[in-house]
Structure formats: C-alpha cells, structure tokens
Protein backbone atom coordinates (compact mmCIF):
# COMPACT_ATOMS: atom_id res chain seq x y z
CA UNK A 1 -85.35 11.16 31.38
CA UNK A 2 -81.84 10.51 33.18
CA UNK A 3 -81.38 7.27 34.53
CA UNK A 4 -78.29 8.50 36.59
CA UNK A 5 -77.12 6.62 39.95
CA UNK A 6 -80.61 4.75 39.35
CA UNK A 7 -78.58 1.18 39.02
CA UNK A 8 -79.46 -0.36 42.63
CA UNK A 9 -82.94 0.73 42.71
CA UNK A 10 -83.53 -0.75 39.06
CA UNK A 11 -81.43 -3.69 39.71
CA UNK A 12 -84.26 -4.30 43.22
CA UNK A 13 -87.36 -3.64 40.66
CA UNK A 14 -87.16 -3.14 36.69
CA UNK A 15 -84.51 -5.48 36.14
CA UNK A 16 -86.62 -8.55 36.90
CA UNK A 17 -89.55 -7.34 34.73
CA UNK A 18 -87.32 -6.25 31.29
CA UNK A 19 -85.53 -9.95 32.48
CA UNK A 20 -88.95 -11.15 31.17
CA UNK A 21 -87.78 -11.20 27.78
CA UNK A 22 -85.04 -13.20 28.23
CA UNK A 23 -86.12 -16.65 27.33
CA UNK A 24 -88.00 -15.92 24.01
CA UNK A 25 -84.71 -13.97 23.27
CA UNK A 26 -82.66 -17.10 23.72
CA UNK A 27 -84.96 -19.30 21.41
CA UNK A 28 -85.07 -16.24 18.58
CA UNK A 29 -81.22 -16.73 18.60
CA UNK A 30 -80.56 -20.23 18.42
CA UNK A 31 -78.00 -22.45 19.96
CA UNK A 32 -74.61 -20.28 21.21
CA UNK A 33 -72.11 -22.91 20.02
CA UNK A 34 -69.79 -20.41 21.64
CA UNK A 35 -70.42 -17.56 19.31
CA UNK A 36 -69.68 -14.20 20.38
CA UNK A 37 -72.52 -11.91 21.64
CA UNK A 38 -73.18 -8.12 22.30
CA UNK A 39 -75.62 -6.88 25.30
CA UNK A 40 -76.28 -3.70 24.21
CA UNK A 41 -77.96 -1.08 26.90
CA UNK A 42 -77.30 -4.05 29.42
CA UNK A 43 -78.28 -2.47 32.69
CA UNK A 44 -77.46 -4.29 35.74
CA UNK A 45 -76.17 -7.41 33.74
CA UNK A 46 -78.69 -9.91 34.29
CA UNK A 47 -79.54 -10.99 30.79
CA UNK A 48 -75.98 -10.84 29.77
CA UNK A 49 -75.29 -13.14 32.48
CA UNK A 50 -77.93 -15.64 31.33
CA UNK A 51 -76.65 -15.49 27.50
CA UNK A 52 -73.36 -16.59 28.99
CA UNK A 53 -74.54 -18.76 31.10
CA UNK A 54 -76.32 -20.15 27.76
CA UNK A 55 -73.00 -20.74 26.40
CA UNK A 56 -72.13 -17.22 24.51
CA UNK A 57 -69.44 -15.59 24.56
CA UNK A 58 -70.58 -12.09 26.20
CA UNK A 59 -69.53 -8.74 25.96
CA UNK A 60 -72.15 -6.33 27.74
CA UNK A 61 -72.35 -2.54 26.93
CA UNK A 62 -73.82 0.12 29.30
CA UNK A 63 -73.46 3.78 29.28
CA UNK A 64 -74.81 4.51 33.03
CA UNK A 65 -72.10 4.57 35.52
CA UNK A 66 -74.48 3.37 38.68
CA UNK A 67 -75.51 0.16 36.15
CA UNK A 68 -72.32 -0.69 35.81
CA UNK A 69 -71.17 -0.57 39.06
CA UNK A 70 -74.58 -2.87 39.86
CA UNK A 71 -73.30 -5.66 37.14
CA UNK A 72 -70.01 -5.64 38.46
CA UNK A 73 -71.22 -6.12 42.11
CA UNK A 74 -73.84 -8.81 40.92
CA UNK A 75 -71.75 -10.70 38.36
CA UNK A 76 -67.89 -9.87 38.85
CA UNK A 77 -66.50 -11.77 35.96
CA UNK A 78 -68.71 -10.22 33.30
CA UNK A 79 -67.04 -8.35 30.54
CA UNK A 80 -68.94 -5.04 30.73
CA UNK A 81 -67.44 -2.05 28.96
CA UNK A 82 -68.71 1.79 28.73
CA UNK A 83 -70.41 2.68 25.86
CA UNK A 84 -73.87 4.62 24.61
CA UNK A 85 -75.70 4.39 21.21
CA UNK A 86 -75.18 5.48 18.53
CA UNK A 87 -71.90 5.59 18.90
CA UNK A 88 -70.75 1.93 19.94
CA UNK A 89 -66.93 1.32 19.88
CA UNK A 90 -67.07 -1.68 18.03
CA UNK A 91 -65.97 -2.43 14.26
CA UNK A 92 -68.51 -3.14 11.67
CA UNK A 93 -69.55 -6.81 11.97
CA UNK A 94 -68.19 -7.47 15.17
CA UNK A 95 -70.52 -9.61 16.86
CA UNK A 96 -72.46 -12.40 15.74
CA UNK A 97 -75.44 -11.74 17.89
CA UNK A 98 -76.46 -7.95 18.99
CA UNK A 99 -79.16 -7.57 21.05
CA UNK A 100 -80.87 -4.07 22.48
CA UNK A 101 -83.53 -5.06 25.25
CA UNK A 102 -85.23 -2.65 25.93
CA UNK A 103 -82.92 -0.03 24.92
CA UNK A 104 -84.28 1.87 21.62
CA UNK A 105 -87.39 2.89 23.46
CA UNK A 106 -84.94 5.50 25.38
CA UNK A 107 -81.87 6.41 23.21
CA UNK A 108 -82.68 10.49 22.10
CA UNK A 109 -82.17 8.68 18.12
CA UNK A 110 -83.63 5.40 17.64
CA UNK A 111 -83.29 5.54 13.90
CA UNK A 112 -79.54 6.06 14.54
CA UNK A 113 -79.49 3.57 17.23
CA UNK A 114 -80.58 0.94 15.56
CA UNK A 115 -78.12 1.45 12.23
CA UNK A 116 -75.83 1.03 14.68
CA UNK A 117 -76.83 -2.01 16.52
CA UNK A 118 -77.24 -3.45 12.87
CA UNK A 119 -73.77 -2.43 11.23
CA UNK A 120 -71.77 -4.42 14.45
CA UNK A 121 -73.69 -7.99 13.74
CA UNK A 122 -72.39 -10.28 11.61
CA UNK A 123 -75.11 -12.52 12.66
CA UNK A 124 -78.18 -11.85 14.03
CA UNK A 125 -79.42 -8.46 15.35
CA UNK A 126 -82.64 -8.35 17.89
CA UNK A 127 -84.55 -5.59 19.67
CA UNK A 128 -87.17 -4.79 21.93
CA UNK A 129 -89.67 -2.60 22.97
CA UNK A 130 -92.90 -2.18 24.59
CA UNK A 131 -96.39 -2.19 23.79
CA UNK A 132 -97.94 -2.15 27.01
CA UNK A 133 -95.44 -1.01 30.28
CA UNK A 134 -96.17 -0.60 33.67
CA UNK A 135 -96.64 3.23 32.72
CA UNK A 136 -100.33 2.67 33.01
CA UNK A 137 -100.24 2.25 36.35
CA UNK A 138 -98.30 4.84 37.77
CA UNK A 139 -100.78 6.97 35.60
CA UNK A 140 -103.12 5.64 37.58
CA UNK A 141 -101.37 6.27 41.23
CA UNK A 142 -100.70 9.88 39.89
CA UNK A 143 -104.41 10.44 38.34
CA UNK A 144 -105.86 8.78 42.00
CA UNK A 145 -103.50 11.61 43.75
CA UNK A 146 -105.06 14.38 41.74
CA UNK A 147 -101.36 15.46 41.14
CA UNK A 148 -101.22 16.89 37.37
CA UNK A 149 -98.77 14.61 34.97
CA UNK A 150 -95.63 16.16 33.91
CA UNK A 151 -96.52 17.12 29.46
CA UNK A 152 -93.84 16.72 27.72
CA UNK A 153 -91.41 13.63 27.85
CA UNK A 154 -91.93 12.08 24.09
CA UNK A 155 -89.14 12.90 21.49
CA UNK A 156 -89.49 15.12 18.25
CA UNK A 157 -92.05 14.12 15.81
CA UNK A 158 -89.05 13.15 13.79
CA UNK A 159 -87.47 10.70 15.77
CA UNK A 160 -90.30 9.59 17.61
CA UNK A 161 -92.09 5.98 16.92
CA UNK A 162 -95.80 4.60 17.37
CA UNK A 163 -95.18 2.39 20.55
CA UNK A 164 -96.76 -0.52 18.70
CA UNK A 165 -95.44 -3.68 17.06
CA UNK A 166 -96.00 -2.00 13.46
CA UNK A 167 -94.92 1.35 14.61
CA UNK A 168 -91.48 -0.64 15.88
CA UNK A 169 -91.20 -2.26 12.50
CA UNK A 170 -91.97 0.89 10.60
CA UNK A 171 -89.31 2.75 12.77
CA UNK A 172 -86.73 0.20 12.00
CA UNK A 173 -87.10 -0.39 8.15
CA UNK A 174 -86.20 3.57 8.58
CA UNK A 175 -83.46 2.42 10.25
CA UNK A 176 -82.09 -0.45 7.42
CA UNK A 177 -83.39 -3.24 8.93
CA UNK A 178 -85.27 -5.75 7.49
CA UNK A 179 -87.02 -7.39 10.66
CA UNK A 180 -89.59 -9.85 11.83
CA UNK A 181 -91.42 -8.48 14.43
CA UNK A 182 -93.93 -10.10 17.16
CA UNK A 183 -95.06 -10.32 20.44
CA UNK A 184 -94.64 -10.88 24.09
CA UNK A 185 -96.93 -10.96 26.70
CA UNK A 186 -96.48 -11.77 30.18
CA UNK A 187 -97.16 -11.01 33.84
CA UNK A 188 -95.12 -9.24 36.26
CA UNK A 189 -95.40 -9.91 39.91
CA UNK A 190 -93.34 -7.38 41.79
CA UNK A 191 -93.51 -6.90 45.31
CA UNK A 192 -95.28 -3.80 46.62
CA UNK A 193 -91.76 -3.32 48.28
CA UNK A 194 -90.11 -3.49 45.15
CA UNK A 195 -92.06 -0.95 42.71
CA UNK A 196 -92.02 1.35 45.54
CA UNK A 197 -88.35 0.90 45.48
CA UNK A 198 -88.17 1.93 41.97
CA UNK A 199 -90.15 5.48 42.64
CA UNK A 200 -87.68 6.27 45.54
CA UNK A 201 -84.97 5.51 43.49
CA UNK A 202 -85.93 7.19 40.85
CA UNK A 203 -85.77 4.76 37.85
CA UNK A 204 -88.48 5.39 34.54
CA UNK A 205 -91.03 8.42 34.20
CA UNK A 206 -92.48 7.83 37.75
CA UNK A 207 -89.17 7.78 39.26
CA UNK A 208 -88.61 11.01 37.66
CA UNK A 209 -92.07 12.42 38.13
CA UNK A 210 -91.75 11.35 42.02
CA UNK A 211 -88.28 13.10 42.24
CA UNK A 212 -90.07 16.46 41.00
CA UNK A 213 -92.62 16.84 43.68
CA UNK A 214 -92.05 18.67 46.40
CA UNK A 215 -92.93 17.11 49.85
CA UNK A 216 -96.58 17.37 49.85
CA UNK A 217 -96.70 16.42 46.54
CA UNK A 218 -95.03 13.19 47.66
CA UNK A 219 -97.20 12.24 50.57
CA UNK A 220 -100.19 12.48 48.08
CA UNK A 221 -98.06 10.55 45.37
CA UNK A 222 -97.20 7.63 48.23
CA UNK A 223 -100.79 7.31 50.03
CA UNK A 224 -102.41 7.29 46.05
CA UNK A 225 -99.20 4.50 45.04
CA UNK A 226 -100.09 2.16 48.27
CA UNK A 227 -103.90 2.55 48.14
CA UNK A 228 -104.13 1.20 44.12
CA UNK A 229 -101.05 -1.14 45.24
CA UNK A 230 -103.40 -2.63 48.41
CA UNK A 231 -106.20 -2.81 45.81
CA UNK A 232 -104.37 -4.79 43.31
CA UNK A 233 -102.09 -7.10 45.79
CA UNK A 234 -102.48 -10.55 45.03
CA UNK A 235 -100.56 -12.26 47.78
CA UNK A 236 -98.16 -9.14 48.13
CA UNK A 237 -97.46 -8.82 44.24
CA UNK A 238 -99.29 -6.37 42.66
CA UNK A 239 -99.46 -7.97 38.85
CA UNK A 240 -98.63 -6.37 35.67
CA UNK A 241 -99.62 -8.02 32.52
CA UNK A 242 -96.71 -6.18 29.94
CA UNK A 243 -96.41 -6.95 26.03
CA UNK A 244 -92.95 -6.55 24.51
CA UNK A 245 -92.54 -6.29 20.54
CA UNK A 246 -89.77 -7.96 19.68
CA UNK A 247 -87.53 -6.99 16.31
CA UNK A 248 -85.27 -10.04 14.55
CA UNK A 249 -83.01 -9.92 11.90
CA UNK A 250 -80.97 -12.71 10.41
CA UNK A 251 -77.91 -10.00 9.20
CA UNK A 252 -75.96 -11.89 7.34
C-alpha cells in the first residue's frame, strides 16, 4: 500500500485517531528533563509536536514527501528530516527515546525495522501497533456494497506478524528486543466528513481499495460508506472503539 501525496487527507482523518496513543506514550516514557527524542514514521507531526511540547528535545523522521510537507505547514519549527526504516541515518545510540507509532505495522520488514529503531536508543525504545483498526468497518461498507475485497495485501509468511499483542511481542523478540507489551483501548469519534475524507484521499487499505474502482464501483462504494455511516452516527461521529498494543523497552 503507497501512502503517496496522502499527507492532507490523513492529516483531516487518521492523524487524530493514531494521535490516540499519545498520552499513554508520554507516561511509558517518563519525565523529558530535556532529553533528546526520535519520532520515527511521524506523519503529519502531531505527536512529535506534543513530545516537544512535553519538554523533549524532538527530531521527527518521515519518509513520505506529502507528510512532510503537512508537518511543516502545521508545525513550522519542527525538526523533521527524510528518512525510511530500516535504514535510519542516525548513529547507533543516538537518541534517548525512539518511538515508532504506528509505523511497524507498514514497513515491507518489521523484523528489520525494529533492529533498527532499537540500535539508535540509548534510552528507551517504544512501538505500536494495532489489534483492532478501523479496517473492520470499511469491510463492512465494502461487504454492504457487494463489491468483492481486493486478496492479497499481507506480507510474506516470513516477515509477516499475528496482529495481536503476543504476535507483536513474538515479532519483536525476533527482532532483539526484549519488550513489555500491553494494551490500549479507546474510542474514535471522527466525523462522517472526515473518514470520508480519508477514502477520497486515499490514505490505508480503503483509500487504496476506493482508488481502484472504477466509477460505478465508487457510487456503490459511497452510497454502502454513508448508509453504515448514517446507521452508526452518534451526533455526527460515527465511533470506533480501536485497541493499540503497545511495545516498551528500557535499552540501556
């Protein structure tokens, strides 16, 4: 899945749910004190604004060009450089915090990715992923718009992971680490505005799926999407109730 020139549509829609996160992250890494951080995968910037607002010192790391451009616009003095895992270009032990939100779930190696996240902290090291994602109900929208799913998608047996909280933590012992894993769970209330926003724009699987229809394809994807949405509306959010596992590692 490419998440090219998707920046302003996530930054409008996903970026406030994976933004869910952000608090328990804070507590799992204790008081900044000024201690140097890296935001690894940081998408539009919003979480590496709040760890400096918290006090850290932040670098943020993004590989997408259109994310980028979206942190810059949204938080102008943030130090956001170019860069993709596994291939970081940091030196070993170069950060005392690294975290990946969100991140390992999509990287084509998440073995390698996460060696690599681990041999730049100095400190702490923590990752997410999720156990339950708002996949569910775009497999609804598409499975209510008798459309047929797109097979496929899921990375080599290999290099894939059980999207589970043991499955993380089995994935990343692989990896070297040496984590504490939990749980997160938590409600999302996006606008029906906004997740439609995030099909258009064609950010995750049903952004992609969505981009592969052709046009009748898409009128049966859009009256399925705002039928289930109009079912589901509380108020004008449609609510998402999302678990994260979350991976910690005291490094060093």
């Amino acid at each position: 899945m490419s998440w090219a020139g998707t920046g302003e549509a996530y930054a409008s829609s996903y970026a406030d749910l994976c933004a869910g996160t952000g608090p328990r992250l804070r507590e799992l890494a204790g008081a900044a004190r000024g201690r140097s951080l890296l935001d690894a995968g940081a998408g539009d910037g919003r979480l590496a604004a709040a760890w400096r607002d918290a006090g850290w010192r932040v670098t943020a790391c993004e590989p997408e060009r259109s994310m980028r451009e979206a942190a810059v616009r949204q938080h102008p003095d943030l130090d956001i450089v170019d860069g993709a895992l596994p291939a970081l270009p940091f030196a070993d032990d170069a950060f005392d915090a690294v975290v990946a939100n969100f991140v390992l779930n999509h990287v084509a190696d998440p073995r390698a990715g996460a060696a690599e996240l681990r041999r730049i902290a100095r400190g702490v090291v923590i990752a997410t992923t999720w156990s339950a994602s708002p996949s569910s109900f775009w497999a609804e929208v598409t499975a209510l718009s008798g459309l047929t799913p797109v097979a496929g998608g899921r990375l080599p047996a290999d290099r894939d992971f059980a999207r589970t909280a043991p499955g993380f933590d089995r994935m990343l012992r692989d990896a070297g680490w040496h984590p504490k894993v939990t749980e997160l769970t938590w409600t999302w209330r996006p606008s029906i505005d906004a997740l439609w926003r995030s099909v258009e724009g064609g950010v995750a699987g049903a952004g992609a799926f969505y981009a592969g229809l052709d046009g009748a394809g898409r009128v049966r994807f859009r009256r399925a999407f705002e039928r289930l949405a109009a079912e589901l509306s509380d108020g004008g959010a449609v609510p998402h109730t999302q678990t994260a596992a979350i991976a910690v590692e005291r490094v060093r």
